[in-house]
Protein backbone atom coordinates (compact mmCIF):
# COMPACT_ATOMS: atom_id res chain seq x y z
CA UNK A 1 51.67 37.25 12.26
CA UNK A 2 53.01 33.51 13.48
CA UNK A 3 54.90 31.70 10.85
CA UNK A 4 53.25 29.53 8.06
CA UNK A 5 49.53 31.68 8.35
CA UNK A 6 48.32 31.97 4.84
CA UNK A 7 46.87 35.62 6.32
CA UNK A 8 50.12 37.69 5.19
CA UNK A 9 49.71 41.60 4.96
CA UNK A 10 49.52 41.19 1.05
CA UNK A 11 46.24 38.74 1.13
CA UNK A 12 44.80 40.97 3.90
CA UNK A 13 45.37 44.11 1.06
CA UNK A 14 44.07 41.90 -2.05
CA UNK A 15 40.96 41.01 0.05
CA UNK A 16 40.00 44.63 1.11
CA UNK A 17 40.86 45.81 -2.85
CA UNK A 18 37.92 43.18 -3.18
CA UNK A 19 35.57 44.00 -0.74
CA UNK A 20 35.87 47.68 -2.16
CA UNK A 21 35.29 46.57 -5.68
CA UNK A 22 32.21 44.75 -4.93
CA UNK A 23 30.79 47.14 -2.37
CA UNK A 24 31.05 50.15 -4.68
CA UNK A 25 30.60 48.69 -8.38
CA UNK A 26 27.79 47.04 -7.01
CA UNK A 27 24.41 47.77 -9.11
CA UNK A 28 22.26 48.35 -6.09
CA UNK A 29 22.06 50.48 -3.41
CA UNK A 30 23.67 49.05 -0.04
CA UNK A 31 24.58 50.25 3.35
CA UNK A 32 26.13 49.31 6.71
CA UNK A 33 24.58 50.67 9.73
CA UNK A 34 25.36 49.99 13.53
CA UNK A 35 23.37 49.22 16.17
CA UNK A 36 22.37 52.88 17.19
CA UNK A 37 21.26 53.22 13.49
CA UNK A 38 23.88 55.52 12.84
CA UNK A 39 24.99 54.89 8.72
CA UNK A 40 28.69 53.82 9.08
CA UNK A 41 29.11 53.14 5.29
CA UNK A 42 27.26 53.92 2.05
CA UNK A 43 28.03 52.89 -1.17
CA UNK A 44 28.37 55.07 -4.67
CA UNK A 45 25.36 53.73 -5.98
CA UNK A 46 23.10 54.27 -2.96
CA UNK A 47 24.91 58.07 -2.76
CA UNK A 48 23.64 58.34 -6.03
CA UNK A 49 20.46 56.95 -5.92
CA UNK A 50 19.27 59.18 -3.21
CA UNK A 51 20.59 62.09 -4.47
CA UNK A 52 23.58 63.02 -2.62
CA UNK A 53 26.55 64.00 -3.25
CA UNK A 54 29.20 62.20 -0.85
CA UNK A 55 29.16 59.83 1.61
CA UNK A 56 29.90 62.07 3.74
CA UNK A 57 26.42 63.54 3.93
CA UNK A 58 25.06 60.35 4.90
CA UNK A 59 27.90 58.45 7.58
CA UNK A 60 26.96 59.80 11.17
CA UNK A 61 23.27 60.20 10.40
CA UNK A 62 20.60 57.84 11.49
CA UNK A 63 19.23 55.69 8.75
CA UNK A 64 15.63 57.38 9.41
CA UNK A 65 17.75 60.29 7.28
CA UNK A 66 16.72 58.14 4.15
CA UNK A 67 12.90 57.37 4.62
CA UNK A 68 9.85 59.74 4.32
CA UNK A 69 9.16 61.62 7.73
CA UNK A 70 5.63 59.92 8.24
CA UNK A 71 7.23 56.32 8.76
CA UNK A 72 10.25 57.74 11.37
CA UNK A 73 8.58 57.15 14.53
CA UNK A 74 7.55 53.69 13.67
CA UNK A 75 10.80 52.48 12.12
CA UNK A 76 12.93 53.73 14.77
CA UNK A 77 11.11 50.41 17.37
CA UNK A 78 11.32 48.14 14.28
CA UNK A 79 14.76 48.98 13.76
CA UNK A 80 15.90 48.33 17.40
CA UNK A 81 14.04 45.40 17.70
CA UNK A 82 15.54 43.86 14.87
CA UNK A 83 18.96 44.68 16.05
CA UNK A 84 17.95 42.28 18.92
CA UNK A 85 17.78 39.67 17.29
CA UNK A 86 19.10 40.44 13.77
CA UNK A 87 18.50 37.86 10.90
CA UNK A 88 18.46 37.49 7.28
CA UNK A 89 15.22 38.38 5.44
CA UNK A 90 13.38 40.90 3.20
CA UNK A 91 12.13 43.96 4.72
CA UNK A 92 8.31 44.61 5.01
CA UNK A 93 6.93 41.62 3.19
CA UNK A 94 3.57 41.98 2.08
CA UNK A 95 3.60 46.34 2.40
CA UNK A 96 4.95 48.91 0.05
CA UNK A 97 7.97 50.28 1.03
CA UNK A 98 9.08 53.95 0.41
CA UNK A 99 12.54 56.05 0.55
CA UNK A 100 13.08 59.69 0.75
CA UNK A 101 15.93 61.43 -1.49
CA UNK A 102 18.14 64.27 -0.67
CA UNK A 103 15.57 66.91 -2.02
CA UNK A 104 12.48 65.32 -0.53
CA UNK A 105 11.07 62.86 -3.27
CA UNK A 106 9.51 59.40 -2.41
CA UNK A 107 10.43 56.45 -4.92
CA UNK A 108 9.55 52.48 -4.18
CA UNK A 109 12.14 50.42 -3.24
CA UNK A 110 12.89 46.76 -1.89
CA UNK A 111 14.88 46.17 0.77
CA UNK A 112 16.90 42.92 2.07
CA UNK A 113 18.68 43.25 5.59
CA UNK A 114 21.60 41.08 6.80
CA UNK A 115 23.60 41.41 9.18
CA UNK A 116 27.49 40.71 11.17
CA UNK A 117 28.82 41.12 14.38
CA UNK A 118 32.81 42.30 15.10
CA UNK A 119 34.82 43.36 18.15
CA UNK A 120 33.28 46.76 17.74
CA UNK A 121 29.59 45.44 17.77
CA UNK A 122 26.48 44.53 15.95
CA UNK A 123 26.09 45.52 12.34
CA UNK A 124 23.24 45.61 9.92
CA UNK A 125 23.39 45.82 6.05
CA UNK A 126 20.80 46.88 3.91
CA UNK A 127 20.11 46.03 0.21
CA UNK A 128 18.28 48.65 -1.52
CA UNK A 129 16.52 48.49 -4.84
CA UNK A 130 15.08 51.15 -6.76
CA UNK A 131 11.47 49.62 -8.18
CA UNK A 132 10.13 52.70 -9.58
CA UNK A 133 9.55 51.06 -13.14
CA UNK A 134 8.73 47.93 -11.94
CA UNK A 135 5.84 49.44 -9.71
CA UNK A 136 5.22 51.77 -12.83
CA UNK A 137 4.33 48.13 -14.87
CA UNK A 138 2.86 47.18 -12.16
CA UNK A 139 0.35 49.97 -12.12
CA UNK A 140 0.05 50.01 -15.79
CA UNK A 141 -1.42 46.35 -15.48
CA UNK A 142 -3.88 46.95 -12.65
CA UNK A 143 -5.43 50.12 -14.48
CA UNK A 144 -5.41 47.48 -18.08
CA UNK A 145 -7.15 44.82 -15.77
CA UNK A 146 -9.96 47.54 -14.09
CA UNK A 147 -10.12 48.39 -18.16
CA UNK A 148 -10.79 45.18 -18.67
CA UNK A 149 -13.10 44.63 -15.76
CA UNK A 150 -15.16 47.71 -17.31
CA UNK A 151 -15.23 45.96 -20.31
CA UNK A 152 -16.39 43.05 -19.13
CA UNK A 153 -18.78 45.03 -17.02
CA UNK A 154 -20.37 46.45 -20.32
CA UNK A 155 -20.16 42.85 -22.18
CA UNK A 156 -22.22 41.75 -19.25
CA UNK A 157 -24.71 44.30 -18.98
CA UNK A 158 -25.37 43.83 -22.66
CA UNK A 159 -25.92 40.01 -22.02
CA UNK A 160 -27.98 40.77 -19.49
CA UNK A 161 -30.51 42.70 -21.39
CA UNK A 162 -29.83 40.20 -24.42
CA UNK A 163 -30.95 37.40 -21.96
CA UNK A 164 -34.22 39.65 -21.02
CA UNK A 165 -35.09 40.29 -24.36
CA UNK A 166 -35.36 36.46 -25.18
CA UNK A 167 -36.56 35.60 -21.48
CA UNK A 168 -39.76 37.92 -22.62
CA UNK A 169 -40.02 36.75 -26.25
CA UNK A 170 -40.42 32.67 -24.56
CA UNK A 171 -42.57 33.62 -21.77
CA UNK A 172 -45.76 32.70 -23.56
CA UNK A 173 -43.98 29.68 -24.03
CA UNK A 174 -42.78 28.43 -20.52
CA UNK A 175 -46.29 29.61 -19.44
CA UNK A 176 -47.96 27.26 -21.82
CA UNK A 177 -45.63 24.35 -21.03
CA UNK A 178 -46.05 24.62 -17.40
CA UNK A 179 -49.23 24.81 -17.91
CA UNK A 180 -49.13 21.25 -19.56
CA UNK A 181 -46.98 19.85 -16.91
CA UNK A 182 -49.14 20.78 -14.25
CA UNK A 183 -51.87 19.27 -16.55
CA UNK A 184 -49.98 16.40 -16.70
CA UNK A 185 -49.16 16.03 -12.74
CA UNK A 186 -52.47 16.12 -12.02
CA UNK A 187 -53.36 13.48 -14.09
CA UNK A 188 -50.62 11.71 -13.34
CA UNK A 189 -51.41 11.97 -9.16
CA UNK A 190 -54.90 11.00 -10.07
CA UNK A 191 -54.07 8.10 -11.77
CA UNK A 192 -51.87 7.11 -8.79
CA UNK A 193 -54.71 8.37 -5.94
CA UNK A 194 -56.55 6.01 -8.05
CA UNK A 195 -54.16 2.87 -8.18
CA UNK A 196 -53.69 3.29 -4.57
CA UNK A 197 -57.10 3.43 -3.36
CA UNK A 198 -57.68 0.30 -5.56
CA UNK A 199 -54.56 -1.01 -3.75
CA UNK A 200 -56.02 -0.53 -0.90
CA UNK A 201 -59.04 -2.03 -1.53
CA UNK A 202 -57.40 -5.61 -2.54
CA UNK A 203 -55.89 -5.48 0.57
CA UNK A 204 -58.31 -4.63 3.00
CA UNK A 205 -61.24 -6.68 1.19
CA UNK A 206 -57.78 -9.50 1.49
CA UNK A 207 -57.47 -8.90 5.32
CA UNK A 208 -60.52 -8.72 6.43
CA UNK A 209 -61.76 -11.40 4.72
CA UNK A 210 -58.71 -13.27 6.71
CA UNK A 211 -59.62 -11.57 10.06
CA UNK A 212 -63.18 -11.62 9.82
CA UNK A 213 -63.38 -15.12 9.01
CA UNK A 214 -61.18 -16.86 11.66
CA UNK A 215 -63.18 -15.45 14.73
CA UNK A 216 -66.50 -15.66 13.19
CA UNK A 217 -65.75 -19.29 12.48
CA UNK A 218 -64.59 -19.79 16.29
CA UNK A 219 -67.79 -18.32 17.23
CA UNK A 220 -69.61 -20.53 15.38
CA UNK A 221 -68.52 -23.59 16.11
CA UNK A 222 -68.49 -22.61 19.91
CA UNK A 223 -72.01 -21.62 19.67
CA UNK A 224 -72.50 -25.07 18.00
CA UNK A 225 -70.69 -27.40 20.45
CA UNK A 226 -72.31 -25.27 23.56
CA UNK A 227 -75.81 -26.61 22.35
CA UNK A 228 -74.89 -30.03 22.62
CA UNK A 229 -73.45 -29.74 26.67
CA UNK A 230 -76.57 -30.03 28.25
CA UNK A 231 -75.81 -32.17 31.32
CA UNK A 232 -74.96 -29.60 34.34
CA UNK A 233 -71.34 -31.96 34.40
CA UNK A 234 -70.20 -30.41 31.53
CA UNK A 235 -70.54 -26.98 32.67
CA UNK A 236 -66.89 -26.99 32.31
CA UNK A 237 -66.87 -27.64 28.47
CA UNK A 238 -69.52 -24.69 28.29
CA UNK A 239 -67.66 -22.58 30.08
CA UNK A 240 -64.60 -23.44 27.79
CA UNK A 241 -66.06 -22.34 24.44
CA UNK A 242 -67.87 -19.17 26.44
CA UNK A 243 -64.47 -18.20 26.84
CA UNK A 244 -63.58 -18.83 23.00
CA UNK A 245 -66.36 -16.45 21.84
CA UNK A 246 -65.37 -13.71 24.22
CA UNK A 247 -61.99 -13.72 23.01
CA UNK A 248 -63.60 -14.09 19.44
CA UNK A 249 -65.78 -11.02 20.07
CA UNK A 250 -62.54 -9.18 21.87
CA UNK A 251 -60.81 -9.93 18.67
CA UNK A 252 -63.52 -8.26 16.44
CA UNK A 253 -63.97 -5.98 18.62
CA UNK A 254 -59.97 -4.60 18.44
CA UNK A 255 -60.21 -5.10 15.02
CA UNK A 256 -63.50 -2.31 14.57
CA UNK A 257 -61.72 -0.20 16.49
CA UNK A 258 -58.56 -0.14 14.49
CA UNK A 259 -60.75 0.56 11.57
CA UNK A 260 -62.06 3.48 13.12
CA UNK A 261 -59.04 4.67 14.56
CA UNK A 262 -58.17 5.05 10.71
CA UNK A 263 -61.01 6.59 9.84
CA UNK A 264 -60.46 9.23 12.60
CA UNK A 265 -56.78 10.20 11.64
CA UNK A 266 -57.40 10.28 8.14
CA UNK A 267 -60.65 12.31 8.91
CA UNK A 268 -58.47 14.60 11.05
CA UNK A 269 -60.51 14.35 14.09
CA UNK A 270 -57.84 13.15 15.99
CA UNK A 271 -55.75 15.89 17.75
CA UNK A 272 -53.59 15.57 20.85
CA UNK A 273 -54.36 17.09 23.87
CA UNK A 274 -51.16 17.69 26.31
CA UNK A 275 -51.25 16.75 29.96
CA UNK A 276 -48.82 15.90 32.75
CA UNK A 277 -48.48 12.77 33.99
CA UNK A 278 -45.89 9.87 35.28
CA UNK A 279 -44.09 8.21 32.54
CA UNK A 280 -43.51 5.60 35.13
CA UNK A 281 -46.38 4.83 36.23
CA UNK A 282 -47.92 4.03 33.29
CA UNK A 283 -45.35 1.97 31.92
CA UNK A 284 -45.56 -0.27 34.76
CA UNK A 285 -49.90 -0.20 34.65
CA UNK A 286 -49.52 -1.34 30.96
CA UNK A 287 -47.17 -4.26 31.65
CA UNK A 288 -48.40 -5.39 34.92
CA UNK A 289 -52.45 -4.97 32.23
CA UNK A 290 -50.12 -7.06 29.22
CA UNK A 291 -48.82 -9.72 31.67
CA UNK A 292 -52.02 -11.52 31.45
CA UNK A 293 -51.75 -12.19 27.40
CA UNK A 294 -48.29 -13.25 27.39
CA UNK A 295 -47.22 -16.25 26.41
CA UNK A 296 -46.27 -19.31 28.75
CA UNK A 297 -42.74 -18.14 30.14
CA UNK A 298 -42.50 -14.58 28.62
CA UNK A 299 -40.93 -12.01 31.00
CA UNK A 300 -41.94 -8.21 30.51
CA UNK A 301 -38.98 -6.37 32.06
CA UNK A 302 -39.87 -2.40 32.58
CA UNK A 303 -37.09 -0.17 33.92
CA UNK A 304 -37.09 3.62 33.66
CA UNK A 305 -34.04 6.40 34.36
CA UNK A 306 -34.82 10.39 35.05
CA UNK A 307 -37.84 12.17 35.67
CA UNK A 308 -41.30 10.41 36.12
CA UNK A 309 -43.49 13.47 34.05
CA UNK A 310 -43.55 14.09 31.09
CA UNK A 311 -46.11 16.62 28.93
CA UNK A 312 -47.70 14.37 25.79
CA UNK A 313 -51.03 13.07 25.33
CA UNK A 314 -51.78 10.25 27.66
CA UNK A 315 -54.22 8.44 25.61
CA UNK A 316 -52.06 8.63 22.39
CA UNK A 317 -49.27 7.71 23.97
CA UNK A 318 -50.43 4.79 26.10
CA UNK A 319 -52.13 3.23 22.65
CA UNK A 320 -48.86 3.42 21.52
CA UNK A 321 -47.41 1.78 24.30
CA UNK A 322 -50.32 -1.19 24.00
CA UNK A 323 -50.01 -1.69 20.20
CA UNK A 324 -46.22 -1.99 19.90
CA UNK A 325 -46.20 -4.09 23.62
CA UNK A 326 -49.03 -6.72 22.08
CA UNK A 327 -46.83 -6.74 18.71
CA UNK A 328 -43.85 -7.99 20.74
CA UNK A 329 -45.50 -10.58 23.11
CA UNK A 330 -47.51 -11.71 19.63
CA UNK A 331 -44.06 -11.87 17.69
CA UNK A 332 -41.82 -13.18 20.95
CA UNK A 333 -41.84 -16.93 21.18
CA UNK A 334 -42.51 -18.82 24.66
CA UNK A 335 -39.99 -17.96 27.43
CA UNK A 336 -38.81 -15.23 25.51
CA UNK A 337 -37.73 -11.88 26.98
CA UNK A 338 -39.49 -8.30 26.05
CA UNK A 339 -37.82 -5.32 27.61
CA UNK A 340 -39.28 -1.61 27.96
CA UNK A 341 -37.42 0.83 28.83
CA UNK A 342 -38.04 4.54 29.38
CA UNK A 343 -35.48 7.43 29.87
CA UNK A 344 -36.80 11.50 30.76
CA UNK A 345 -33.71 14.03 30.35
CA UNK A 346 -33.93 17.38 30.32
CA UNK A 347 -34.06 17.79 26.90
CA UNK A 348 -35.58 14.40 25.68
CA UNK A 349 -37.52 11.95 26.06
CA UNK A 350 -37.44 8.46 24.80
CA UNK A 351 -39.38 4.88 25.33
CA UNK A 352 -37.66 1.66 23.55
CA UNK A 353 -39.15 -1.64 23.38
CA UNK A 354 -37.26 -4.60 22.56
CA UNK A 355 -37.80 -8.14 21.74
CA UNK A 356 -36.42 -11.70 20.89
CA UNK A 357 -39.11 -12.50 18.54
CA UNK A 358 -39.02 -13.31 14.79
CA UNK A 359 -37.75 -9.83 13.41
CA UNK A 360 -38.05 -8.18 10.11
CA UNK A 361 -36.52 -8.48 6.70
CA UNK A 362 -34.79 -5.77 5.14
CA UNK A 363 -37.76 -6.36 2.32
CA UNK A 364 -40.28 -5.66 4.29
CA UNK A 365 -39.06 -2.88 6.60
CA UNK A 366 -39.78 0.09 4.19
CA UNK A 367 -43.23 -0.85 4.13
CA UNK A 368 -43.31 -1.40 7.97
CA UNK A 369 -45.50 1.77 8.96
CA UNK A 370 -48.14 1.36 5.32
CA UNK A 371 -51.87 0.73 5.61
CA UNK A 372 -52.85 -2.84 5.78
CA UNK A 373 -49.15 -3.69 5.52
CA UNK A 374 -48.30 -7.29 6.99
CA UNK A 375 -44.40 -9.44 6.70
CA UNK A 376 -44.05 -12.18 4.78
CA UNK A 377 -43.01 -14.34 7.96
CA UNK A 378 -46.26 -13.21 9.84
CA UNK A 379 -48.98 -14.08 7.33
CA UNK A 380 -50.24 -16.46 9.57
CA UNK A 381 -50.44 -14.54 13.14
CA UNK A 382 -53.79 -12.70 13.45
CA UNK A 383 -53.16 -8.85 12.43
CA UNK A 384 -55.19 -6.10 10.15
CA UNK A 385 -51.65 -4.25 9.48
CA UNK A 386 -53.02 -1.41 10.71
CA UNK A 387 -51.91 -1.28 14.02
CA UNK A 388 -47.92 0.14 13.06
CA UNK A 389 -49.90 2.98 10.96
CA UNK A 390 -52.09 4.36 13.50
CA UNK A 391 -48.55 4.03 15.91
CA UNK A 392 -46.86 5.89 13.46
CA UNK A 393 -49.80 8.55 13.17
CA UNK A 394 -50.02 8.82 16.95
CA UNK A 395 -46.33 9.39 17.27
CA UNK A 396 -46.57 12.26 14.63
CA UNK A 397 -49.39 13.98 15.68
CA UNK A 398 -47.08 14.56 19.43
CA UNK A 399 -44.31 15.87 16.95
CA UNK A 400 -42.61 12.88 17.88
CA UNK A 401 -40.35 10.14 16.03
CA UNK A 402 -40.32 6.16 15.53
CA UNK A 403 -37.04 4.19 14.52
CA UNK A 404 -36.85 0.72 14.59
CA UNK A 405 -33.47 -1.73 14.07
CA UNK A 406 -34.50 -5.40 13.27
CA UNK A 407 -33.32 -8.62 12.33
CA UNK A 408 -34.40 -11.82 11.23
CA UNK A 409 -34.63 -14.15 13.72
CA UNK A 410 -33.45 -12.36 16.54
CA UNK A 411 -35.98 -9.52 17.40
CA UNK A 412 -37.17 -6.10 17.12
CA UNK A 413 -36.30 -2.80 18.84
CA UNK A 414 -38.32 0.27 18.50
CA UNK A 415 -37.25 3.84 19.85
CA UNK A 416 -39.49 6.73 20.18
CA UNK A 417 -38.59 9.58 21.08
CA UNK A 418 -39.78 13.41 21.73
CA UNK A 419 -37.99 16.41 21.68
CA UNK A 420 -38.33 18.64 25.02
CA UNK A 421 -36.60 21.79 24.44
């Protein structure tokens, strides 16, 4: 030993008389093994425990000596893999582990492994703990809880038929009162069918009052002034006010048939009736038809992506086309810009028109698709309201769907679209 080293032969001596006392006083079992799984040392309390008599019984013998035969084949490849890469940590965490003693007996236990290397090799030391009365308690609770679930079983059957017994003495009861609220719902929808179709009534005898009276008055006074242009040079005034009462007639005319329309959906002699045809084509018929009611320096922009057919109703879906096309030229001031545009994929299909025009207010948008509904900021551009009801009815009856996003001032955009799948 070199001169000055605090490791003299004495401290060497007082540190093994250590070791000794702690490996063999201590109060659990503990043993070294090597990396062949061969027990190298066993302590008194382990001997004990497992029912030997020396150590001698146990050094030399595999540690697969002290576990029930059933578990030997599959400890022996966790054992050498953990002597690959030994590290400290409990033993089976989350499973019940079992030891076998000298005469055959299983008892619980808990192990801890750790583990130290020396000249001679790899070690690995095993903390063993007899649980036996801890699993004992253990069981002891778990039969005192399934006890307790049984009791609670019972408690709940008996407030089960304690909640049948009253459930049949208020039958009569909840009987009678539903009988009064259905009583009273049905009064209380015909008191609403009622206030609606009164509603209704304001509105349309409002309207068409409105709409009835503007071309008839045109028509009139067009009738009037053609009387007076007798001279053959004034065809051109004649032919002027001609034109008015057309366009008078056209208007009443549109207006009958929106009526009608109304009656028909409501009637339920409406249905749609499927057919192929090209998307395309008849966005482009409807613009190039539309062109000739726009306003001085409009521009109707069509553009269309994917497939030209489709499967939907032609007529349905061209009047929806017309109606929410003639909204947007009505709505879209001079030299403003309306764009269509339709899109076919494989698994929908979708037609969105857009405009510049005076928009919507957020009042007014949940009422958008109502009967005889009209904006505040369009009261005085010709209308029935109508027109966005029958849309909405068209759309539905093709199991399709209307959104719209507006603003104030700065346009419209409705999107339609069907599902294809």
């Amino acid at each position: 030993m070199p001169s000055g080293s605090v490791f003299t032969p004495q401290y060497n001596k007082i540190e093994n008389e250590r070791f000794e006392a702690l490996f063999q006083f201590a109060s659990m079992g503990i043993l070294v093994a090597n990396s062949g799984g061969e027990i190298v040392l066993a302590n008194d309390f382990l001997i004990t425990l497992f029912g030997y008599d020396n150590a001698d019984e146990l050094v030399g013998n595999k540690i697969e000596k002290l576990i029930p035969q059933r578990y030997h084949s599959g400890h022996v490849h966790q054992r050498d893999h953990y002597m690959q890469e030994p590290k400290r940590r409990p033993m089976g965490r989350g499973i019940d582990l079992f030891a076998s003693r000298k005469d055959g007996s299983e008892f619980p236990v808990e192990i801890s492994l750790s583990n130290y290397s020396t000249d001679e090799g790899n070690y690995a030391i095993a903390f063993i703990t007899d649980i036996s009365k801890r699993k004992e308690i253990e069981n002891a609770v778990m039969e005192q809880k399934e006890e307790l679930a049984s009791i609670n079983l019972k408690i709940e059957e008996l407030n089960n038929d304690l909640e049948k017994k009253v459930e049949l003495r208020t039958k009569q009861l909840r009987d009678t009162m539903k009988q009064l609220e259905t009583s009273r719902d049905e009064i209380t929808k015909a008191l609403s069918k009622e206030k609606e179709l009164s509603d209704l009534k304001s509105r349309f005898v409002s309207m068409a009052s409105h709409e009835f009276r503007t071309p008839l008055s045109t028509i009139l006074s067009s009738a009037s002034l053609v009387a007076k242009y007798t001279e053959s040079e004034e065809q051109d005034k004649r032919d002027r006010h001609i034109q008015r009462i057309k366009s008078s007639v056209n208007n009443l005319t549109d207006i009958l048939n929106e009526f009608l329309s109304l009656g028909k959906i409501e009637d339920g002699k409406i249905v749609s009736h499927y057919a192929d045809f090209s998307i395309k084509e008849m966005g482009t018929a409807i613009c190039n038809e539309l062109t000739g009611i726009a306003r001085p320096g409009q521009q109707l922009i069509y553009t269309h992506q994917g497939n030209e057919i489709v499967h939907l109703d032609p007529t349905l879906f061209r009047n929806v086309i017309i109606n929410l096309l003639s909204n947007a030229i009505k709505f879209t001031p001079e030299n403003g810009t309306i764009t269509i545009t339709s899109k076919v994929t494989p698994k929908k299909i979708s037609l969105r028109i857009k405009d510049n025009g005076l928009g919507i207010s957020p009042e007014d948008q949940s009422h958008l698709f109502e009967r005889f509904f009209r904006g505040a900021n369009v009261i005085n551009i010709q209308g029935t309201g109508l027109g966005l009801h029958i849309v909405g009815k068209y759309i539905e009856l093709m199991n399709g769907q209307i959104e719209f996003n507006s603003v104030l001032e700065k346009g419209t955009e409705f999107i339609i679209t069907f599902n294809t799948e």
